[in-house]
N, C-alpha and C. Protein backbone atom coordinates (compact mmCIF):
# COMPACT_ATOMS: atom_id res chain seq x y z
N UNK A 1 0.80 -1.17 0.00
CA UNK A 1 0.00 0.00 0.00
C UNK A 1 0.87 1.27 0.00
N UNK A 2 2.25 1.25 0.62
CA UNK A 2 2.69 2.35 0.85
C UNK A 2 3.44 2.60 -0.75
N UNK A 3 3.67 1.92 -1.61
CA UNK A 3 4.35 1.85 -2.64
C UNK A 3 3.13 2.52 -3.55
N UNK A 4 1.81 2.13 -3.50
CA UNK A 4 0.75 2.60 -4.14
C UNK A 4 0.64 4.62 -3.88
N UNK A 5 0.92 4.49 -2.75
CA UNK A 5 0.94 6.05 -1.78
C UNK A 5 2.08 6.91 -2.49
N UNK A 6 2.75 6.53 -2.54
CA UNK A 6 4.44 6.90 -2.88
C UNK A 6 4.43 7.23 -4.55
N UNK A 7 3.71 6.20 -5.07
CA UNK A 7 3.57 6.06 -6.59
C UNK A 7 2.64 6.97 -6.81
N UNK A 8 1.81 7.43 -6.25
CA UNK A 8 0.87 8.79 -6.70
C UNK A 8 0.99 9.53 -6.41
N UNK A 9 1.70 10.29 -5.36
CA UNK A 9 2.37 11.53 -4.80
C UNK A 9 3.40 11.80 -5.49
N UNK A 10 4.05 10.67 -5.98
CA UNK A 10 5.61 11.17 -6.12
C UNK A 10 5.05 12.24 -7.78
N UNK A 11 4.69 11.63 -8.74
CA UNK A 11 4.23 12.75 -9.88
C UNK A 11 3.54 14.09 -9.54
N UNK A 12 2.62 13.87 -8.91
CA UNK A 12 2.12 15.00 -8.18
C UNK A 12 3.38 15.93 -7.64
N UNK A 13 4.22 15.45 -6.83
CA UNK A 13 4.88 16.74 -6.52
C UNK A 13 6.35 16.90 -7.31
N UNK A 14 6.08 16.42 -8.61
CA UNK A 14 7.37 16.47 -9.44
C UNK A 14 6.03 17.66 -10.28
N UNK A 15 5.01 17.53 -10.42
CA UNK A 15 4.24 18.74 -11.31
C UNK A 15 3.87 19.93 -10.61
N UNK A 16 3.80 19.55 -9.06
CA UNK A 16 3.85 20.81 -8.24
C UNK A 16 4.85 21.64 -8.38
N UNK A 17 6.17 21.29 -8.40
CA UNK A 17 7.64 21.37 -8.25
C UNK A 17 8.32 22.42 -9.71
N UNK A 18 6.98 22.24 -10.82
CA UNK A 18 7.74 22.52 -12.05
C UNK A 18 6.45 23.79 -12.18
N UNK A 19 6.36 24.53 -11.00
CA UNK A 19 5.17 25.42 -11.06
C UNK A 19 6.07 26.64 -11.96
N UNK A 20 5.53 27.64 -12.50
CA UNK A 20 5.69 28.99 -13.56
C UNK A 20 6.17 30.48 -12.74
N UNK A 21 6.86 29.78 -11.39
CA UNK A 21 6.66 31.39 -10.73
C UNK A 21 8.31 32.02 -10.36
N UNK A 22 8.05 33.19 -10.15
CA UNK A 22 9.73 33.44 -10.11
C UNK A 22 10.34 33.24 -9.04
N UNK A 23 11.41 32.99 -8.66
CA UNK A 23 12.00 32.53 -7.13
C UNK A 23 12.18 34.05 -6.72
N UNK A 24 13.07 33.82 -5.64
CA UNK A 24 12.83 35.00 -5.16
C UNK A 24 14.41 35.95 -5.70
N UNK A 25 14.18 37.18 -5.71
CA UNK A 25 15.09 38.00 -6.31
C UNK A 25 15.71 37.84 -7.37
N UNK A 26 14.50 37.53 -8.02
CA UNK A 26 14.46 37.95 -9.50
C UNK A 26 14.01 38.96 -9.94
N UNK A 27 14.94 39.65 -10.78
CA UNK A 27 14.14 41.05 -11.38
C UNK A 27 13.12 41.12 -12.35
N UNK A 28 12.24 41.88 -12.67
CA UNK A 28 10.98 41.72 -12.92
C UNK A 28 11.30 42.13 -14.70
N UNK A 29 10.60 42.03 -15.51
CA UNK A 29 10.81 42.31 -16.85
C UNK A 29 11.66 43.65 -17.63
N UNK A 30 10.94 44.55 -16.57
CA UNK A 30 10.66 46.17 -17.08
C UNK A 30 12.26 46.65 -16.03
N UNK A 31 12.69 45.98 -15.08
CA UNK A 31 13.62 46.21 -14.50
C UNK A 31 15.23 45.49 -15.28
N UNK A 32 14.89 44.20 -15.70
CA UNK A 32 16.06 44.16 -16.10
C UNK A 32 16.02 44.08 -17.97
N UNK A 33 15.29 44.78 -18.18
CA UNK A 33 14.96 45.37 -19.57
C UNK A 33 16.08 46.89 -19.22
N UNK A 34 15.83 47.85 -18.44
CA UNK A 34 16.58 49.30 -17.86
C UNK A 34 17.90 48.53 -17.54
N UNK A 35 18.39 47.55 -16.94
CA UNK A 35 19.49 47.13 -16.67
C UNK A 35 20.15 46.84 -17.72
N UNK A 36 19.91 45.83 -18.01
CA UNK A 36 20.40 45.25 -19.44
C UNK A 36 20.87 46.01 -20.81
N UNK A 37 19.89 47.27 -21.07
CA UNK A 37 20.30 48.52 -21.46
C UNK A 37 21.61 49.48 -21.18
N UNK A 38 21.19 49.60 -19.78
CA UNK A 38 22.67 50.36 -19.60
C UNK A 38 24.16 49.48 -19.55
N UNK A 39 23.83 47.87 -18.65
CA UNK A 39 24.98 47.07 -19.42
C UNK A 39 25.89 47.31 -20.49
N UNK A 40 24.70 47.19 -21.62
CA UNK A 40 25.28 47.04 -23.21
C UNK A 40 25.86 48.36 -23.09
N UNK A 41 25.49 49.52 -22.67
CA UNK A 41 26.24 50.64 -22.69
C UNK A 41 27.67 50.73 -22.31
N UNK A 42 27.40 50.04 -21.31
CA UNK A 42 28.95 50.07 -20.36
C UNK A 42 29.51 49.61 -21.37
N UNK A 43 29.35 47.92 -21.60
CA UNK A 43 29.57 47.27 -22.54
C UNK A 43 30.65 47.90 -23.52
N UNK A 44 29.95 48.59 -24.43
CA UNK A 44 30.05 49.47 -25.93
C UNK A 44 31.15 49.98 -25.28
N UNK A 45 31.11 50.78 -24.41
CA UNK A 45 32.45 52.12 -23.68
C UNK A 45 33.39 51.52 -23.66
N UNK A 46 33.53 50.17 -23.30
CA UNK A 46 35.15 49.72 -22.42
C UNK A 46 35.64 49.55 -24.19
N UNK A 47 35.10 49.39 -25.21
CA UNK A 47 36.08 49.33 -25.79
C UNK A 47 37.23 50.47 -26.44
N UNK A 48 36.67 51.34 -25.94
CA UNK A 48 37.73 52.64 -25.99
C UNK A 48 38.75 52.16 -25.15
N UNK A 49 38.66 51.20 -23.89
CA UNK A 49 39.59 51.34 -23.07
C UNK A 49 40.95 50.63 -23.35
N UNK A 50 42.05 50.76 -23.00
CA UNK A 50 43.32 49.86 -23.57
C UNK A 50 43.29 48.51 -23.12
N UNK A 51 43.31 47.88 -24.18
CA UNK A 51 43.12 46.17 -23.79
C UNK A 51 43.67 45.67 -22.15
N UNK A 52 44.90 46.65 -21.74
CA UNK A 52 45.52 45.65 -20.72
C UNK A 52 44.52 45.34 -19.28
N UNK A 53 44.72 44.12 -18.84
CA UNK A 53 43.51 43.37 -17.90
C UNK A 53 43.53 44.12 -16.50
N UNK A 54 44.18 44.88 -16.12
CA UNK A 54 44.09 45.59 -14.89
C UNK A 54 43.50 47.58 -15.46
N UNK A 55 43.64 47.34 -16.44
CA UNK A 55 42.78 49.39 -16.69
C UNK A 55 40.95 48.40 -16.89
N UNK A 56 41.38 47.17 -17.47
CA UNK A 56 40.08 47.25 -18.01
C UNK A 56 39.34 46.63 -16.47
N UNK A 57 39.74 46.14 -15.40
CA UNK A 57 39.04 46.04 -14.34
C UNK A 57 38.63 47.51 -13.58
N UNK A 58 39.80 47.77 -13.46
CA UNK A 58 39.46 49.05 -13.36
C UNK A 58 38.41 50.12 -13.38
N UNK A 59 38.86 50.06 -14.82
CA UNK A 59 37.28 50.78 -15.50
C UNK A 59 35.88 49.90 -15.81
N UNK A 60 35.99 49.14 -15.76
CA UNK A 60 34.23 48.31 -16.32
C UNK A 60 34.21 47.75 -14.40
N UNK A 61 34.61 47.86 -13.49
CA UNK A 61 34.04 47.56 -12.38
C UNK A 61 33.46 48.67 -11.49
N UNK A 62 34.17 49.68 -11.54
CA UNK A 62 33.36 51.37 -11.40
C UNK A 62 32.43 51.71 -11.92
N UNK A 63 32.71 50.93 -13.67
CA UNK A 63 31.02 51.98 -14.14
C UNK A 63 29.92 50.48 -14.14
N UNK A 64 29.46 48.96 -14.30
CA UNK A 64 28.98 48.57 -13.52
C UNK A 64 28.49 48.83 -12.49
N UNK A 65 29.06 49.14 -11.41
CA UNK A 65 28.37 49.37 -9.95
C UNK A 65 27.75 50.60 -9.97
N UNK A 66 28.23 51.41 -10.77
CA UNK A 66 26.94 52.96 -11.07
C UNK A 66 26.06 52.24 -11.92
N UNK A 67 25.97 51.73 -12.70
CA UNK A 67 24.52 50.97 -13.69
C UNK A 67 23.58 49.97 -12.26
N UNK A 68 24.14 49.55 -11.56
CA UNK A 68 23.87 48.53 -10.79
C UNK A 68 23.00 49.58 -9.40
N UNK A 69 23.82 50.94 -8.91
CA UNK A 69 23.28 51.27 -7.65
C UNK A 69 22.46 51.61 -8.54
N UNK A 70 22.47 52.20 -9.98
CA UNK A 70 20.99 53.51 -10.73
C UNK A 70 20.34 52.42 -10.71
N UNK A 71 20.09 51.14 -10.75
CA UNK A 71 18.99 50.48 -10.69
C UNK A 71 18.56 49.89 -9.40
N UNK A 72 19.10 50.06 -8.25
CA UNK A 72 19.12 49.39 -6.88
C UNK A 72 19.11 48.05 -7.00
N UNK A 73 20.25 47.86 -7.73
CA UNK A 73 20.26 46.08 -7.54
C UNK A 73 21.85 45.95 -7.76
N UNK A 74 22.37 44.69 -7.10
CA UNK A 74 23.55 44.52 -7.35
C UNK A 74 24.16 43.19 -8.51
N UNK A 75 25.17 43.04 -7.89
CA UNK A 75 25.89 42.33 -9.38
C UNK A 75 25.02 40.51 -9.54
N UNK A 76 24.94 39.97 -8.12
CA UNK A 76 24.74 38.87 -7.78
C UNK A 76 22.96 38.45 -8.10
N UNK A 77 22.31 40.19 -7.76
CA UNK A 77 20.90 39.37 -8.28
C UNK A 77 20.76 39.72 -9.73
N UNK A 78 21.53 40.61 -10.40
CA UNK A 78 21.54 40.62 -11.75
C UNK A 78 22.12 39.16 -12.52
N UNK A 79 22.92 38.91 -12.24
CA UNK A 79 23.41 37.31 -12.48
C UNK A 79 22.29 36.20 -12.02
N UNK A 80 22.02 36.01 -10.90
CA UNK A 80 20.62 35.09 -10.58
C UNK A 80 19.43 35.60 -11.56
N UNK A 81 18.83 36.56 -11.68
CA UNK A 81 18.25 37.01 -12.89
C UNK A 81 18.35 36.47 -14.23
N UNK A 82 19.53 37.02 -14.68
CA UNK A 82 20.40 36.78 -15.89
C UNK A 82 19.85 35.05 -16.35
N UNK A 83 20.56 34.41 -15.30
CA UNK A 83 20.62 33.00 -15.79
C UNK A 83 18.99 32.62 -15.79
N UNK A 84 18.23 32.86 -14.62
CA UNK A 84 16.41 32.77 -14.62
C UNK A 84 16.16 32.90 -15.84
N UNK A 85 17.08 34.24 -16.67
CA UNK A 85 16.31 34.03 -18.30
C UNK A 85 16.27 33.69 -18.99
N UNK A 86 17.81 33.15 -19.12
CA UNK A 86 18.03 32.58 -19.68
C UNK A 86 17.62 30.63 -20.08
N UNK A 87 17.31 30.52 -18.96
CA UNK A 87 16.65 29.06 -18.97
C UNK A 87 15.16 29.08 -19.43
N UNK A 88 14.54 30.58 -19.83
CA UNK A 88 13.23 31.15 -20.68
C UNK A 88 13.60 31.67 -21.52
N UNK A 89 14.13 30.86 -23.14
CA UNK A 89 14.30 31.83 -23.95
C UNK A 89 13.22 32.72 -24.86
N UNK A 90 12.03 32.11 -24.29
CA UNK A 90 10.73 33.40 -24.80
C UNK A 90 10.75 34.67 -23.89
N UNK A 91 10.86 34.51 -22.38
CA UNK A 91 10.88 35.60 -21.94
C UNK A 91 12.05 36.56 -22.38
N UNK A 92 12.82 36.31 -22.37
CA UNK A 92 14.70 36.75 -22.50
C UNK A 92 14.56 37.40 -23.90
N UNK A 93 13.98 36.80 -25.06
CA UNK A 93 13.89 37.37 -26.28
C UNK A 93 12.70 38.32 -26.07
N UNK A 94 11.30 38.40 -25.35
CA UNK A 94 10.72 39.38 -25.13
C UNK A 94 11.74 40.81 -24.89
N UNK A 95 12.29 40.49 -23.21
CA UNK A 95 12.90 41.43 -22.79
C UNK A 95 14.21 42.08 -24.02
N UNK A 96 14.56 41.23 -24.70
CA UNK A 96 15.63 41.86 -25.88
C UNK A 96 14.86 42.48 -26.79
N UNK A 97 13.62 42.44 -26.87
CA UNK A 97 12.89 43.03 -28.05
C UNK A 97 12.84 44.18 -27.79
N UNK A 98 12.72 44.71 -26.53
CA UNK A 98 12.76 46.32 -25.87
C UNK A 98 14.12 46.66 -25.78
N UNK A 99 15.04 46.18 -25.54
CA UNK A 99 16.01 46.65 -24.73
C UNK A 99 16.79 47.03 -26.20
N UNK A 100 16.91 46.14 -27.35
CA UNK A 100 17.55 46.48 -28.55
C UNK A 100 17.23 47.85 -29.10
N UNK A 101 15.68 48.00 -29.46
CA UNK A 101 15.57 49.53 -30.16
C UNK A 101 15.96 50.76 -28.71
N UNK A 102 16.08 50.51 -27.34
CA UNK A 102 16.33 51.74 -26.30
C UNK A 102 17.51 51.98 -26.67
N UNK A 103 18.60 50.85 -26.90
CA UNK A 103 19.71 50.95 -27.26
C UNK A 103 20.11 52.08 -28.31
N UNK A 104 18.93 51.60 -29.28
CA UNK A 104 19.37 52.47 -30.35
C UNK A 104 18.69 53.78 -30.23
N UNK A 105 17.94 54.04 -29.58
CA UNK A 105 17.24 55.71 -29.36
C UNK A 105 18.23 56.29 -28.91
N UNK A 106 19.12 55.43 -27.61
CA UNK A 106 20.38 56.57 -26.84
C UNK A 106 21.21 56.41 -27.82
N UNK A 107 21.55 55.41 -28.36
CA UNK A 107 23.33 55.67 -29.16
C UNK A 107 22.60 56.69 -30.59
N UNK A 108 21.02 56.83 -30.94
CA UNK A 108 20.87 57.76 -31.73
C UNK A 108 20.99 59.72 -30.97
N UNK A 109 20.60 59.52 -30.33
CA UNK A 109 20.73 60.72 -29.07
C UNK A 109 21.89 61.30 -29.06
N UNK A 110 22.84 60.10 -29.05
CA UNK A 110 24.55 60.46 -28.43
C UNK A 110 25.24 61.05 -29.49
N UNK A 111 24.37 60.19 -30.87
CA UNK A 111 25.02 60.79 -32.33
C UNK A 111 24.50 62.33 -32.39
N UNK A 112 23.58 62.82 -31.99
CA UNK A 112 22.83 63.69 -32.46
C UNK A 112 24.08 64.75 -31.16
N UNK A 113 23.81 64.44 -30.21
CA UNK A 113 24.33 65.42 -29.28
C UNK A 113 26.23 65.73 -29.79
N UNK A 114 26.51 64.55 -30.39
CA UNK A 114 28.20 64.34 -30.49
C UNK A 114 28.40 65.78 -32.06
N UNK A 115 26.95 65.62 -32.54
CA UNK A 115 26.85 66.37 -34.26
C UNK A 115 26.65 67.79 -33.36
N UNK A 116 25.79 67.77 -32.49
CA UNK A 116 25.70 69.56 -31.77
C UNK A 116 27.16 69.78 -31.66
N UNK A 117 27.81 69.08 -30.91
CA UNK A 117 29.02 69.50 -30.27
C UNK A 117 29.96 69.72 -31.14
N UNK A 118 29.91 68.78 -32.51
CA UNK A 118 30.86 69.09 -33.23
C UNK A 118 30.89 70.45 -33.66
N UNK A 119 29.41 71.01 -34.65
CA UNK A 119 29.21 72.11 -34.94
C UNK A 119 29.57 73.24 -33.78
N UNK A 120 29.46 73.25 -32.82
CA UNK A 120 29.93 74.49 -31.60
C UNK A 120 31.54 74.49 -31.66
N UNK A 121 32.01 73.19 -31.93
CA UNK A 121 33.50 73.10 -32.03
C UNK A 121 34.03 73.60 -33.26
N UNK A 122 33.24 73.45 -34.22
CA UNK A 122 33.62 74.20 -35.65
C UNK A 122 33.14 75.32 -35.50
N UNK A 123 32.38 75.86 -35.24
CA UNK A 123 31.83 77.74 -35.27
C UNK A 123 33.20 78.16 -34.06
N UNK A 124 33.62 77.51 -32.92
CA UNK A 124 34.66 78.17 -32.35
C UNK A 124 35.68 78.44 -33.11
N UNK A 125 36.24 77.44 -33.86
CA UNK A 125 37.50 77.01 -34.43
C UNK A 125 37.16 78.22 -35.87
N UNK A 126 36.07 78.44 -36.20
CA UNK A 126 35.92 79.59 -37.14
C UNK A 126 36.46 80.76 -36.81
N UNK A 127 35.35 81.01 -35.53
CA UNK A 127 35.89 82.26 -34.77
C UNK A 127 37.26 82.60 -34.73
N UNK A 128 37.97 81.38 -34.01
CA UNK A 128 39.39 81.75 -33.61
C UNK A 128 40.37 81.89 -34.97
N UNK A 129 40.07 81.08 -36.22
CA UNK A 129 40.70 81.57 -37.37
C UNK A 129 39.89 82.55 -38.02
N UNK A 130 39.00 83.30 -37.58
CA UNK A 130 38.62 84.71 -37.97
C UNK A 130 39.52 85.73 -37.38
N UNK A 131 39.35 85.52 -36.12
CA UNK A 131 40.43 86.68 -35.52
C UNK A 131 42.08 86.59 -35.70
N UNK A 132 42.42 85.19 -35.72
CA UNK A 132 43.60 85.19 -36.24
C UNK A 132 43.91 85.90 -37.61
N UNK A 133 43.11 85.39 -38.54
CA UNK A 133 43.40 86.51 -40.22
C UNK A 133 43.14 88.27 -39.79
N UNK A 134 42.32 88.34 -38.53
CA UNK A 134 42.25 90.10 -38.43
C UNK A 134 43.53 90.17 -37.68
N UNK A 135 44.51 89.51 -36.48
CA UNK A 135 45.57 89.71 -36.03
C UNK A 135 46.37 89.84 -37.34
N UNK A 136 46.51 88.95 -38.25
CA UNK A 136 47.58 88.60 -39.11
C UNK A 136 47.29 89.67 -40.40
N UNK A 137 46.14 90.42 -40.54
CA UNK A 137 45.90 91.79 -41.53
C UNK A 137 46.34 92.62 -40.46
N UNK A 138 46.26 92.45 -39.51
CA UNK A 138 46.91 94.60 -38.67
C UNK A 138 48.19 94.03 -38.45
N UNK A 139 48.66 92.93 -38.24
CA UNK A 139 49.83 93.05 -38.29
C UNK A 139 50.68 93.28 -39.72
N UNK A 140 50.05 92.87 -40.47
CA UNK A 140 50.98 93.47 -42.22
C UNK A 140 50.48 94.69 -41.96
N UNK A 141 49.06 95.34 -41.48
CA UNK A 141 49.19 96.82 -41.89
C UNK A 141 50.28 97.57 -41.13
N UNK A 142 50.63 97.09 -39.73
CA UNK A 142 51.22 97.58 -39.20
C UNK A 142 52.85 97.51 -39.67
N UNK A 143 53.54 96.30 -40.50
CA UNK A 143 54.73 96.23 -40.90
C UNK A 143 54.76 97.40 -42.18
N UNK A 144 53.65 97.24 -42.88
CA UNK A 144 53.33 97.75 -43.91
C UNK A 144 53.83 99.32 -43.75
N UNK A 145 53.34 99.42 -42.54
CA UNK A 145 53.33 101.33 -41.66
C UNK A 145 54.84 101.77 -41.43
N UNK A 146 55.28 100.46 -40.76
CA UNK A 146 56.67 100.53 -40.25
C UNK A 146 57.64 100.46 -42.16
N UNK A 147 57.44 100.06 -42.63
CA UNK A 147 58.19 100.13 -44.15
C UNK A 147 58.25 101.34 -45.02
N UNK A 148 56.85 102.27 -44.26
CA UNK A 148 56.80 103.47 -45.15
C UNK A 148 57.36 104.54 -44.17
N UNK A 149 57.60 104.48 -42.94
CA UNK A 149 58.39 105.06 -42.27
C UNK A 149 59.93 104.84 -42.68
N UNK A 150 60.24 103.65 -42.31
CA UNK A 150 61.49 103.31 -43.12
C UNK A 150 61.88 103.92 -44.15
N UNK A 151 61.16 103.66 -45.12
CA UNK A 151 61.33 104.56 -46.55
C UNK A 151 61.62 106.28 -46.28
N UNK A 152 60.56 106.52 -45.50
CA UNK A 152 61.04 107.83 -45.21
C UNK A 152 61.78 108.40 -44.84
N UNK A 153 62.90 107.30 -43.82
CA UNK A 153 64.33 107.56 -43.02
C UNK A 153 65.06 107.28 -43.87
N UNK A 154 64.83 106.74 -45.10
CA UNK A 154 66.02 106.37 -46.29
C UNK A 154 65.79 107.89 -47.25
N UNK A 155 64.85 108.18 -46.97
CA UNK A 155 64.65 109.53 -47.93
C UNK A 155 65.60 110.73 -47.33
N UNK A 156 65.10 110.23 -45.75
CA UNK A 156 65.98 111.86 -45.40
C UNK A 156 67.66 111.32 -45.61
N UNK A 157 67.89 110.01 -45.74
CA UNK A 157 69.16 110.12 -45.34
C UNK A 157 70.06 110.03 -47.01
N UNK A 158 68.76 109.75 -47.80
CA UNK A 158 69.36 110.04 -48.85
C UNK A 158 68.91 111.83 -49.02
N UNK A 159 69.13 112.67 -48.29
CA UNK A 159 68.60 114.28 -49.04
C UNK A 159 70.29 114.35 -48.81
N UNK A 160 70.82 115.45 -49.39
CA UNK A 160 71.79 115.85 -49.87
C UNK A 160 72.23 116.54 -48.46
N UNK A 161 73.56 116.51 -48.35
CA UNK A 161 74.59 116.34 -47.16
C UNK A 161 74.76 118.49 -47.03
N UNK A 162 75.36 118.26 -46.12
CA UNK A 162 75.69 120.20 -46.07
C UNK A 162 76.09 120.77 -47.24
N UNK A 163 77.03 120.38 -47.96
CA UNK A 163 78.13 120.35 -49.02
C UNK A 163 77.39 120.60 -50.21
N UNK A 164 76.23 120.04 -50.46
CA UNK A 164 76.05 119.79 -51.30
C UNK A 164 74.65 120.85 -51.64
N UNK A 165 73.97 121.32 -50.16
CA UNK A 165 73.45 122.08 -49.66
C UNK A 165 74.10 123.82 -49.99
N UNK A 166 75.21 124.05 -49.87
CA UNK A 166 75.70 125.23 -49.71
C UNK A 166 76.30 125.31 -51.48
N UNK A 167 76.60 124.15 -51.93
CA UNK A 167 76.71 124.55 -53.18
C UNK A 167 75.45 125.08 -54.08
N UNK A 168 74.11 124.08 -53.88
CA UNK A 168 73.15 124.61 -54.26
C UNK A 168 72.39 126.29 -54.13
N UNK A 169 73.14 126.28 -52.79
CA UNK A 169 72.70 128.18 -52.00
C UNK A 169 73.65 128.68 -53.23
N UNK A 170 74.74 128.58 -53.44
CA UNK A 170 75.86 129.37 -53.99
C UNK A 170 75.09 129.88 -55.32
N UNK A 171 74.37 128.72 -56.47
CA UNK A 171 74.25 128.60 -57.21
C UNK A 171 73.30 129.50 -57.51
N UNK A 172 72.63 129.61 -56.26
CA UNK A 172 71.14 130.13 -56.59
C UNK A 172 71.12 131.54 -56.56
N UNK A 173 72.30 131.89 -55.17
CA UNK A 173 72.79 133.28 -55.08
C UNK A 173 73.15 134.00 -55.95
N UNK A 174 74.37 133.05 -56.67
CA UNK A 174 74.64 133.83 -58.33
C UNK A 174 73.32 134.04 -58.85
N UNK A 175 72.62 133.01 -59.21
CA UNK A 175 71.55 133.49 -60.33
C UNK A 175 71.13 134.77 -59.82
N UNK A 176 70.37 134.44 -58.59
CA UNK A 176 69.81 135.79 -58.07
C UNK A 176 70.41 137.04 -58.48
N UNK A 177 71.80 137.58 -58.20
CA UNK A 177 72.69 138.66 -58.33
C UNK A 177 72.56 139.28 -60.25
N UNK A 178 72.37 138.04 -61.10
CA UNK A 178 72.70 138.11 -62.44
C UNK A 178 71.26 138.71 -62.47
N UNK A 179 69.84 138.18 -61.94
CA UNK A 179 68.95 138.71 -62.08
C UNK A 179 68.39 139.86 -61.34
N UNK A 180 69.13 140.11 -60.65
CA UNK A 180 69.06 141.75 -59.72
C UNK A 180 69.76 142.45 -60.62
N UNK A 181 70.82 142.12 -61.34
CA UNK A 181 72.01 143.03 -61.68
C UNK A 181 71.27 143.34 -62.88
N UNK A 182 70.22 142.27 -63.80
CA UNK A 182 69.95 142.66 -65.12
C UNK A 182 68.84 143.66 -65.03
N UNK A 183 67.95 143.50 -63.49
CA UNK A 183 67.24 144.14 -63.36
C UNK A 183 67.53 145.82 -62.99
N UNK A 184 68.34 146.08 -62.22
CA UNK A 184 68.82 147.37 -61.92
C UNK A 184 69.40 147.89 -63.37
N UNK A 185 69.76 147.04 -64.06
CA UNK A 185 70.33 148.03 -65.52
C UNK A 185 68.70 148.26 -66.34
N UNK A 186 67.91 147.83 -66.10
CA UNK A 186 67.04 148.19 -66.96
C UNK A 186 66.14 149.04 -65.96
N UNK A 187 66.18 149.15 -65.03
CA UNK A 187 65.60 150.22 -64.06
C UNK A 187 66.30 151.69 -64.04
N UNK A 188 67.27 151.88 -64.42
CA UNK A 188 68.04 152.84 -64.89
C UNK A 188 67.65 153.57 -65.87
């Protein structure tokens, strides 16, 4: 009889046993849908980082635990999670069905914000080679200024010396005298 007892319970609680419900601290759809998201983010980042195995702990174990406190959960029930979903690959592909296009709204966002920034970086970089061509025009006007001064100190220093000065007086004196002298004879 007890084998009869044993033999009908025992299925019974092998179908009890295989009940649909979540154990405990498991994250709920909509939670590790937001997790899983920023993951792949982290994810994506470290590969900027330099391959060697101590920067990359480094860095992907700091920014983890900020994805992990922004969601109030830590590494261990994200992993107990993780694997829960994996042993549901309908739920797990649900939750990827969301989490793929969020992905792409932020990395479209990041493009859009990276294109603002560029343009503010090019209108600066305008600016600053605007004012550079107005430094680099006043400065030729200003050499420009300094060359015609120059010129002008070559002028005086080419004008004719004392010598050359007193011969010209001499010259002029005669004339003068020849034209006083022609004039007083005809005033006569």
């Amino acid at each position: 009889m007890r084998i009869y007892i044993i033999l009908f319970f025992l299925p019974l609680l092998f179908l009890l046993s295989c009940k649909d419900e979540k154990a405990a601290g498991i994250l709920s759809h909509e939670d590790m849908q937001a997790v899983l998201v920023d993951v792949h983010i982290v994810d994506g980042t470290l590969f900027e980082v330099p391959g060697f195995p101590d920067s990359l702990y480094k860095y992907s174990f700091s920014k983890y635990q900020r994805v992990f406190d922004k969601h109030h959960t830590d590494s261990a029930q994200f992993r107990k999670s993780f694997i829960y979903y994996t042993g549901k690959p309908d739920e797990l592909f649900d939750i990827y069905e969301k989490v793929v296009p969020a992905i792409k709204v932020k990395a479209d966002s990041a493009a859009k914000v990276k294109r603002v920034a560029d343009s503010l970086e090019n209108k600066k970089q305008q600016k600053i080679n605007e004012v550079i061509a107005k430094r680099a025009a006043d400065s030729i006007k200003r050499i420009n200024n300094k060359k015609l001064k120059a010129d002008s100190l070559k002028k005086k220093k080419n004008k004719p010396d004392s010598t050359v000065i007193k011969k010209k007086r001499s010259l002029f004196l005669e004339r003068a005298k020849k034209f006083r002298g022609k004039n007083a004879i005809s005033r006569q």
